[in-house]
Protein backbone atom coordinates (compact mmCIF):
# COMPACT_ATOMS: atom_id res chain seq x y z
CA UNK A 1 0.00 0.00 0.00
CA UNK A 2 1.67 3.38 -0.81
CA UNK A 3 0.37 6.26 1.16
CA UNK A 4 0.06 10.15 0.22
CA UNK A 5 1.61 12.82 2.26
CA UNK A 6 -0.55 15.57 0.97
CA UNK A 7 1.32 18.28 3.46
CA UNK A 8 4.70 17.38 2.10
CA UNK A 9 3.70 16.38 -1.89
CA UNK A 10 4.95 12.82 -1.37
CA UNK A 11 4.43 9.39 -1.87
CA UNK A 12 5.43 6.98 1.28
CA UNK A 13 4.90 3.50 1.95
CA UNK A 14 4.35 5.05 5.88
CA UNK A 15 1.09 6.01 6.69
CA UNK A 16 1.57 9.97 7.67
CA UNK A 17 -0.88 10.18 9.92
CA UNK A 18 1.09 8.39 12.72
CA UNK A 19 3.56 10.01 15.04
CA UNK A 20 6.78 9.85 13.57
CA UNK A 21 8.65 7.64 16.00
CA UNK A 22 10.92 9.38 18.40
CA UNK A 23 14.52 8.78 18.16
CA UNK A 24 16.48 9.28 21.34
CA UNK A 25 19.75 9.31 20.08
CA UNK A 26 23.30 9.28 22.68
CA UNK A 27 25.50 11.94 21.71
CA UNK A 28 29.68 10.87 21.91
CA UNK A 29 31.46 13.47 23.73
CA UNK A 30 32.60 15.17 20.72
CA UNK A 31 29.50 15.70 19.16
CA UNK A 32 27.81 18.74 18.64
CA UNK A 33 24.74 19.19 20.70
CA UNK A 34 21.75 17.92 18.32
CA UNK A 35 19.76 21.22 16.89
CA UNK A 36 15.73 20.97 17.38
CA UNK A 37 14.01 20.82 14.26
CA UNK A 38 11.33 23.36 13.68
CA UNK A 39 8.09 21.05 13.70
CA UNK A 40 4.72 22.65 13.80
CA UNK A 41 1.80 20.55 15.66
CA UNK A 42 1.71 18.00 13.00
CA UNK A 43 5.28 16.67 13.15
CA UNK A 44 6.19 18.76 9.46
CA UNK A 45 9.02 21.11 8.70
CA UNK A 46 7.89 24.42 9.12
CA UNK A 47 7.75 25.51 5.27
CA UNK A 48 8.59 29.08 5.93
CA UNK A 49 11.72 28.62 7.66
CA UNK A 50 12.27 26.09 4.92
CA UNK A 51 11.82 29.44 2.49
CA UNK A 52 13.57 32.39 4.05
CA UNK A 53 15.64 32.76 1.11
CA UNK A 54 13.20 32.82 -1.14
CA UNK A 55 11.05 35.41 0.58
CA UNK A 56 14.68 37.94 1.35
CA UNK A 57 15.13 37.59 -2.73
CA UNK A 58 11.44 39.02 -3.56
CA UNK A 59 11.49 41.18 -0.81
CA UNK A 60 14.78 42.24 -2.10
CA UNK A 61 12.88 42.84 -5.49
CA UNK A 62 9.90 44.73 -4.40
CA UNK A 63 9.95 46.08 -1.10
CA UNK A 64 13.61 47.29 -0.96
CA UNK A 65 12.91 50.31 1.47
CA UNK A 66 11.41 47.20 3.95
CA UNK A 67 14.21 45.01 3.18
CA UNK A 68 16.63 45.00 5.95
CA UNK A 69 13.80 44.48 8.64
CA UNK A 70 12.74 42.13 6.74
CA UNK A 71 15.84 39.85 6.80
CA UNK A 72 16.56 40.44 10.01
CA UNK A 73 13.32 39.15 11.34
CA UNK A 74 14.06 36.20 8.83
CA UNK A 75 17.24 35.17 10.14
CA UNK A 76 15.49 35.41 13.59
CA UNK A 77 12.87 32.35 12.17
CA UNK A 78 16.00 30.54 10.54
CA UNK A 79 17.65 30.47 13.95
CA UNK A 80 14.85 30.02 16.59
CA UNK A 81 12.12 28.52 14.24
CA UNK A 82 8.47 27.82 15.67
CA UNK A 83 9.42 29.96 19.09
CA UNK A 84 10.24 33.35 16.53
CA UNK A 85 7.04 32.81 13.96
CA UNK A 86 4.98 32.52 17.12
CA UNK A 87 6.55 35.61 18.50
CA UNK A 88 6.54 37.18 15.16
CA UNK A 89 3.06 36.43 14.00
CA UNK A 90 1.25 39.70 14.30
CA UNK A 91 4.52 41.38 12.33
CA UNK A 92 2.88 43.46 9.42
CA UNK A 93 6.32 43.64 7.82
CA UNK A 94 6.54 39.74 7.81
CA UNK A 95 2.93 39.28 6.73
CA UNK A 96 3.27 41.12 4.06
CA UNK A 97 6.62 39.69 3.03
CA UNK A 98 4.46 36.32 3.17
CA UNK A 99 2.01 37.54 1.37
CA UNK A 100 4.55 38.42 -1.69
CA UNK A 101 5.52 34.95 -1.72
CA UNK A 102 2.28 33.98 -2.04
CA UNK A 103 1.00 35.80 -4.60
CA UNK A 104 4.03 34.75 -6.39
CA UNK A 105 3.02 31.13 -5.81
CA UNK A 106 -0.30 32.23 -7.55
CA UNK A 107 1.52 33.66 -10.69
CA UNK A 108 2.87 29.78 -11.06
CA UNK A 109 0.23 28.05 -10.56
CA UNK A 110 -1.76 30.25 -13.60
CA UNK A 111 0.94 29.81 -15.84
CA UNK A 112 0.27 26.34 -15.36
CA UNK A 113 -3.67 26.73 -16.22
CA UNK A 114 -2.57 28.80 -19.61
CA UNK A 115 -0.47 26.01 -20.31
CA UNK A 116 -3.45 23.20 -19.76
CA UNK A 117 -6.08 26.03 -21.57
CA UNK A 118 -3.53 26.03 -24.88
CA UNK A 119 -3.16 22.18 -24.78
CA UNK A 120 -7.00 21.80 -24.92
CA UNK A 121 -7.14 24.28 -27.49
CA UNK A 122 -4.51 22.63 -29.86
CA UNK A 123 -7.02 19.03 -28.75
CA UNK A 124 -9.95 20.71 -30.00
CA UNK A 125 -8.00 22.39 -33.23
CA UNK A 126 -6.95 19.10 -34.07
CA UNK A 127 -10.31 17.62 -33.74
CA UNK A 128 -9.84 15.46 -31.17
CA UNK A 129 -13.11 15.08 -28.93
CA UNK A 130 -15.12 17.00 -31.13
CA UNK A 131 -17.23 14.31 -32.62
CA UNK A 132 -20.56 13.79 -32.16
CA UNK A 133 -20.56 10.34 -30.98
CA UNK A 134 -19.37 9.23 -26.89
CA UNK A 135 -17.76 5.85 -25.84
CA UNK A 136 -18.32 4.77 -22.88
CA UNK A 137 -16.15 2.04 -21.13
CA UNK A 138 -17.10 0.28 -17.53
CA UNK A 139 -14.22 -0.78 -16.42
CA UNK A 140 -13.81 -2.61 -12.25
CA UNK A 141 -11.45 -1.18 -9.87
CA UNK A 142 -10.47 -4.85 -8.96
CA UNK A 143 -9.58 -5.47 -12.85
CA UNK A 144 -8.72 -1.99 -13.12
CA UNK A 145 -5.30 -2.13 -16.05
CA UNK A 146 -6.81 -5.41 -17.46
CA UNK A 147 -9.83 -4.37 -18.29
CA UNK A 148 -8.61 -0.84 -19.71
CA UNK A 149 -6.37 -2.67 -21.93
CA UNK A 150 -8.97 -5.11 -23.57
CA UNK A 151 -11.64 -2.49 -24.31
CA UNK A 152 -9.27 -0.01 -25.00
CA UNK A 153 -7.44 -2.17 -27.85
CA UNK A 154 -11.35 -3.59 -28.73
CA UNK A 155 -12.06 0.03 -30.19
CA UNK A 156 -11.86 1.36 -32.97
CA UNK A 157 -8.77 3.88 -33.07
CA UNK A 158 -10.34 6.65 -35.15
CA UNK A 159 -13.48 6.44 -32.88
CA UNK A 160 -10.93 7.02 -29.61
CA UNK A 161 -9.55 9.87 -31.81
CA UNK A 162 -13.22 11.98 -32.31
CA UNK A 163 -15.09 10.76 -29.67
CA UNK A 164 -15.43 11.90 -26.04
CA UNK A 165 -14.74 9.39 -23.65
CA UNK A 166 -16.92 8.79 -20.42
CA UNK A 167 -15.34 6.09 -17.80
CA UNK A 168 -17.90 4.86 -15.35
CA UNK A 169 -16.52 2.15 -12.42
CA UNK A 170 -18.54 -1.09 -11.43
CA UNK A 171 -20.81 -0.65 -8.49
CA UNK A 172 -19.75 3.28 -8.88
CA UNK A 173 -22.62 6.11 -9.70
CA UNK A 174 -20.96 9.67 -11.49
């Protein structure tokens, strides 16, 4: 079974709900004293101490007159982590530097739609989809690839060109 970590974008094969086991590790004498990690409640990295860099370059870009405060009450985060964003959480310079990178988070994410919106275009140009006619396939989530292969391969290729497709699931309704 293969689990997804929807916090972190991952695939595991460890369910990420659980507590992530604690390791109580014995330090030799000459090593360094172990540095917390910055965990919030749910036992993640906390992504903005993760991005500090980030956010100093596009403050950098477009609020340079706020810039220095700015990085200073970054490299606060970087060093003290969840103890500094809770202590800096009401910080309108800091919000707003957030809010930069995510509004620059948003530009991505539409480049990505005008990139999907201009590959259904060029679909529909070419005329794929556009026919009048529908094929429908019923395929079981038990028999799931063997059953897409056979009906698949069963059709006629020029009707899977023009047609839409509609995919319904045994015992499934929508």
């Amino acid at each position: 079974t293969v689990f997804i970590d929807h916090a972190a974008r991952r695939t595991t094969l460890i369910d990420p709900r659980l507590p992530a086991p604690a390791i109580d590790r014995k330090r030799g004498r000459s090593a360094p004293p172990t540095r917390r990690q910055n965990l919030d409640k749910n036992g993640n990295l906390l992504d903005l101490a993760s991005r500090t860099a980030e956010i100093a370059l596009l403050v950098e870009e477009r609020l340079p007159e706020l810039a220095p405060k700015i990085r200073k009450k970054l490299r606060l985060i970087e060093r003290l982590g969840a103890v500094a964003l809770a202590r800096l959480a009401n910080d309108v310079d800091l919000i707003t530097a957030i809010s930069i990178l995510d509004s620059d988070d948003q530009v991505v994410s539409s480049e990505l739609e005008e990139k999907l919106n201009h590959f259904y275009a060029s679909l529909h140009r070419s005329g794929y989809g556009k026919g009048p006619q529908k094929i429908k396939f019923r395929f079981s989530r038990s028999n799931l690839l063997n059953d897409a292969f056979e009906q698949i391969l069963a059709a006629d290729p020029v009707a899977l060109r023009r047609a839409r497709l509609s995919i319904a699931f045994d015992d499934e309704e929508g």
